[in-house]
Protein backbone atom coordinates (compact mmCIF):
# COMPACT_ATOMS: atom_id res chain seq x y z
CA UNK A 1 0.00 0.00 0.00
CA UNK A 2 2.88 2.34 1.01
CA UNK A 3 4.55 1.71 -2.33
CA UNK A 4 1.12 2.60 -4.32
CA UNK A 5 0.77 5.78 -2.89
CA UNK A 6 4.37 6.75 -3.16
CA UNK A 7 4.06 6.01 -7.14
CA UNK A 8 0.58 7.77 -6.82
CA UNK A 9 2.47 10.80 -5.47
CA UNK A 10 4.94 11.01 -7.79
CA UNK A 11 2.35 10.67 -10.81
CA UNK A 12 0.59 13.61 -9.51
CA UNK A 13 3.53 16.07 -8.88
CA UNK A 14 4.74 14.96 -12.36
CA UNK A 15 1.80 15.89 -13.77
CA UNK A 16 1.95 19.31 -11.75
CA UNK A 17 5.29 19.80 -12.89
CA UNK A 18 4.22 18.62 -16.57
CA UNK A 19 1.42 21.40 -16.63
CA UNK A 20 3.62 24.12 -15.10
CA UNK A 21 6.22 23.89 -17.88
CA UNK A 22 3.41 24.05 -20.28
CA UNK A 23 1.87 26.82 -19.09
CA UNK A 24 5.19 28.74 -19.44
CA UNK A 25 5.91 27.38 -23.08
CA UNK A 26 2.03 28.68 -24.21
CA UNK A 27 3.73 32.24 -22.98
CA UNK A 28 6.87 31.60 -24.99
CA UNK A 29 8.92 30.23 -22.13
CA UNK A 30 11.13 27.40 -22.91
CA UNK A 31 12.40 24.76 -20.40
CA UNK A 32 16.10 26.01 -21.38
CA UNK A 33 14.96 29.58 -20.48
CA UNK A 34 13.23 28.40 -16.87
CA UNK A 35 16.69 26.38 -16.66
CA UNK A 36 19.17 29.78 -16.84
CA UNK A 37 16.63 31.80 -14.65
CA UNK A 38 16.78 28.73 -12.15
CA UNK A 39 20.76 28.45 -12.23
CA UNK A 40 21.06 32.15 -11.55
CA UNK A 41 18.82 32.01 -8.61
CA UNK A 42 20.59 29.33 -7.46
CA UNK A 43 23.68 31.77 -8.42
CA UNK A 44 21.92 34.48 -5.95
CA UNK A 45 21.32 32.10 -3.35
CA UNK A 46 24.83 31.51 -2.97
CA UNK A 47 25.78 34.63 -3.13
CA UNK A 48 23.62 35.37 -0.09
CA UNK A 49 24.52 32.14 1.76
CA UNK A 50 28.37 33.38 1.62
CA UNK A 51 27.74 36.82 2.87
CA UNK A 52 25.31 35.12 5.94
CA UNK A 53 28.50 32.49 6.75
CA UNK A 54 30.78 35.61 6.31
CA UNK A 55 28.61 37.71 8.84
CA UNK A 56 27.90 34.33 11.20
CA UNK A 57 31.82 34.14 11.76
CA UNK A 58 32.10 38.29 11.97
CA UNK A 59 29.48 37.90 14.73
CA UNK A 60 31.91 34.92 16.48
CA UNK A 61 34.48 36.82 16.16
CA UNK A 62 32.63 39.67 18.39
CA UNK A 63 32.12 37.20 20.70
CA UNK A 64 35.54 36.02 21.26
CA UNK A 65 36.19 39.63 21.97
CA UNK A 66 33.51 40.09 24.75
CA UNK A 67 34.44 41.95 27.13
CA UNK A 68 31.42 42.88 28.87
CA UNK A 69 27.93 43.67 29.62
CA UNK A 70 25.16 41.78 28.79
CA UNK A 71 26.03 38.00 27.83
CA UNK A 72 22.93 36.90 26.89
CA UNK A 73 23.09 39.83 24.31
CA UNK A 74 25.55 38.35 22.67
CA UNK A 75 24.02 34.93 22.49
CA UNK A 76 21.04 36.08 21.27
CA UNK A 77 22.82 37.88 18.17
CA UNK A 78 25.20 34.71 17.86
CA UNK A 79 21.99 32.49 17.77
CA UNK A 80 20.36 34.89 15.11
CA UNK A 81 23.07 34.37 13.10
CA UNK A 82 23.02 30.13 13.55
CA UNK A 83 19.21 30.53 12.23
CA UNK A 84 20.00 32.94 9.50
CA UNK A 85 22.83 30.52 8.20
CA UNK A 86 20.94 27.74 8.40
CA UNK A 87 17.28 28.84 6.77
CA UNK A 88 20.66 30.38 3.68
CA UNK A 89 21.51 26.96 3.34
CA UNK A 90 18.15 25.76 3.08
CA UNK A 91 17.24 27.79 0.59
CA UNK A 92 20.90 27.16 -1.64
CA UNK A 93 19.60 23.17 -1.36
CA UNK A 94 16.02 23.97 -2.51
CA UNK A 95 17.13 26.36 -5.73
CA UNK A 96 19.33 23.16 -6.25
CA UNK A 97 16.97 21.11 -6.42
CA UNK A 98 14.66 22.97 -8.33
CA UNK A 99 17.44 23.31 -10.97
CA UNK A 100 18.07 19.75 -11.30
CA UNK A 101 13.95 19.49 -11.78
CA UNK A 102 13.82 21.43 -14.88
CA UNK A 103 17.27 20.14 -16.35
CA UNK A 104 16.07 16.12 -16.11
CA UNK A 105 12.78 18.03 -17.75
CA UNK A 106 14.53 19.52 -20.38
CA UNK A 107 17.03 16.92 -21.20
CA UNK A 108 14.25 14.07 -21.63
CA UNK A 109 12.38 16.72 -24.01
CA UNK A 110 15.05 17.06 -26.12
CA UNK A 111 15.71 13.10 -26.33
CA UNK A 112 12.17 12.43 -27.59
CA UNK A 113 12.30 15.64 -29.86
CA UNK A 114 15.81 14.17 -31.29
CA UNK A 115 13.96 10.67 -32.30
CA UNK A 116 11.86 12.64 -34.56
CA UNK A 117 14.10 14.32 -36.98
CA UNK A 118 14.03 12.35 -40.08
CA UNK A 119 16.82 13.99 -41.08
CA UNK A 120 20.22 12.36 -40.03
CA UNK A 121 22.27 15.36 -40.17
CA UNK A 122 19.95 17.33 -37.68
CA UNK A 123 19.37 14.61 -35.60
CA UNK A 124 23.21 14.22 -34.94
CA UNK A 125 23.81 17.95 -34.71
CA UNK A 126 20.91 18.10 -31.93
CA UNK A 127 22.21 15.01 -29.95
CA UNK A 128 25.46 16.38 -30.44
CA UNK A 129 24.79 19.79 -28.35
CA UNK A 130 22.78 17.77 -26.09
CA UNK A 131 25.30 15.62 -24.71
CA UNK A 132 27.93 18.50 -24.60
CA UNK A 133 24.71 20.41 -22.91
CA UNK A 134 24.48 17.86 -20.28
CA UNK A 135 28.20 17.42 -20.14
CA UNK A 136 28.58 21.23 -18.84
CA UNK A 137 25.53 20.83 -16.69
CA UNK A 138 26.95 18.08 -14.53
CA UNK A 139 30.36 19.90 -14.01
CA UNK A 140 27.65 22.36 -12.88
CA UNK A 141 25.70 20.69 -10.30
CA UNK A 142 28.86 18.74 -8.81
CA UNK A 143 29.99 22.53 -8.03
CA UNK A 144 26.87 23.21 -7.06
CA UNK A 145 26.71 20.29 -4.41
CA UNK A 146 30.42 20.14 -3.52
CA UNK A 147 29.30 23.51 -2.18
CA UNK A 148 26.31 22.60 -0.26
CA UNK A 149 28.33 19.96 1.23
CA UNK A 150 30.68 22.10 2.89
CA UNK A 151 27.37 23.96 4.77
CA UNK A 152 26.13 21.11 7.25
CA UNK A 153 29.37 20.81 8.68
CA UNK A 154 29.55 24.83 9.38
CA UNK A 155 26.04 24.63 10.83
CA UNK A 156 27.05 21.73 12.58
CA UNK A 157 29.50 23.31 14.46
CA UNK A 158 27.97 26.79 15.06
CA UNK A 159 25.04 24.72 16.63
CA UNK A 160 27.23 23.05 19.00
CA UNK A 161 28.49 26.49 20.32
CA UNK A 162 25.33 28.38 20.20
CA UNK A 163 24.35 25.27 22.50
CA UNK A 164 27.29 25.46 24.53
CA UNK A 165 26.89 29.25 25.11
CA UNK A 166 23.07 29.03 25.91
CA UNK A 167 23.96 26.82 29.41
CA UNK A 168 27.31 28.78 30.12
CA UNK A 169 26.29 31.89 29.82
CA UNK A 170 29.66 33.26 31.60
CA UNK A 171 32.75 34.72 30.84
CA UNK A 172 34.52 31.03 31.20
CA UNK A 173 32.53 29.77 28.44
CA UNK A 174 34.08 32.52 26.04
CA UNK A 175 37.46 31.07 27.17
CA UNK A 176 36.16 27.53 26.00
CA UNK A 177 34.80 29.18 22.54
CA UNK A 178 38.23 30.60 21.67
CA UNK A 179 39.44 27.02 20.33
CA UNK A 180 36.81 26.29 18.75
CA UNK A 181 37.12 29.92 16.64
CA UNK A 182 40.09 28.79 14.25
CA UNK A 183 38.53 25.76 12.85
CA UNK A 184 35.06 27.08 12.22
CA UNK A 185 36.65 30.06 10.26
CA UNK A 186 38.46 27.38 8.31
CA UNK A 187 35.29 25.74 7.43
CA UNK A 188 33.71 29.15 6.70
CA UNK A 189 36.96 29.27 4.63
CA UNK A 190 36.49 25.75 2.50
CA UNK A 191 32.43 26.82 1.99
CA UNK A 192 32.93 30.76 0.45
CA UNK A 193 35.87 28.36 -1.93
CA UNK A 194 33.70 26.32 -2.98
CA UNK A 195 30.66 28.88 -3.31
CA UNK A 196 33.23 31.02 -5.78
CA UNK A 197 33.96 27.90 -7.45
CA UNK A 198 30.13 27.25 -8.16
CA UNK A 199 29.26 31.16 -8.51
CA UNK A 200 31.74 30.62 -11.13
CA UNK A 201 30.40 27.75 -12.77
CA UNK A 202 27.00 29.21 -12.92
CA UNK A 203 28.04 31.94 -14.77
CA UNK A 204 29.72 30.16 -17.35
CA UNK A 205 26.91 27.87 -18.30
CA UNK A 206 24.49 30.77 -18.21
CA UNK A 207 26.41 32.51 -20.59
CA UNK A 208 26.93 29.18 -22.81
CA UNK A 209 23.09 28.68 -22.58
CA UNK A 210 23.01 32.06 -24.41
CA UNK A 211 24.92 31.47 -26.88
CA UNK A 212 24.03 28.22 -27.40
């Protein structure tokens, strides 16, 4: 029964996701246009996700440096910045995802489109651009995701001191927090690398989508 409805489900938000594309294409929209707009949100969110991390570690940084007034201040801003990181990352996973939607989309499209050239020389130039198509798009996504990776360990960590500070809430615990300051901006390090590396990525397959 459990395996019925799971098929069930996923022949109903295919079908959602069939009638959404067509709705765009009756405007003029192409699946290869919703890909590029998807990619550079994804772009965007990425963006935004480094300048969070880059602020989350500013804001640890503060911390370190306490020296005082009101602790629980302090926690309450570092916190803010733990749930700001992590609802960034969230959203870089979803604009991922929704990416990889539309490409799978757009790549089966073009298959069955390809089988109905009758003639040879188009049909070889079209599966010809689509493999080097998907061939750029998977260099893509592996940036995309090597990135992504590199976020649940950051959040891991921030969690574990936001915790930490939340039942120590005295100057001691900021002693404790120092060690813990070098390896978290080294993570925060690895992620905004990565994040150039797929901010970078992006923008070459947008443009090559372009031109394309």
């Amino acid at each position: 029964m459990k395996t019925l409805l799971i098929v069930a489900l996923f022949g109903v938000l295919s079908s959602c996701q069939t009638a959404y594309y067509a709705a765009w294409e009756k405007l003029g929209i192409e699946k290869r246009d919703i890909l590029v707009d998807r990619v550079e949100d994804a772009k965007d969110s990425q963006e935004e996700a480094q300048q969070q991390f880059s602020s989350a570690l500013e804001e640890f940084s503060h911390l370190l440096n306490f020296d005082g007034g009101e602790l629980q201040d302090v926690y309450e801003e570092l916190k803010d910045q733990y749930e700001a990181s992590d609802a960034a990352a969230a959203d870089v996973t979803k604009r991922i995802d929704k990416v990889e939607s539309v490409a799978e989309a757009l790549f089966d499209e073009w298959r069955e489109e390809a089988d109905k050239y009758t003639n040879a020389t188009f049909k070889r130039d079209s599966l010809r651009q689509l493999k080097d198509t998907q061939r750029r798009y998977k260099s893509l996504v592996s940036a995309m995701r090597r990135a992504e990776s590199k976020m649940a360990p950051v959040l891991s960590t921030l969690q574990d001191n936001v915790l930490y500070l939340k039942h120590n809430l005295n100057a001691s615990a900021i002693g404790a927090l120092q060690g813990e300051f070098k390896g978290i901006k080294q993570e925060i390090g690895q992620l905004i690398n990565e994040m150039n590396k797929a901010i970078s990525a992006s923008n070459k397959f947008i443009s090559s989508m372009e031109t394309q």
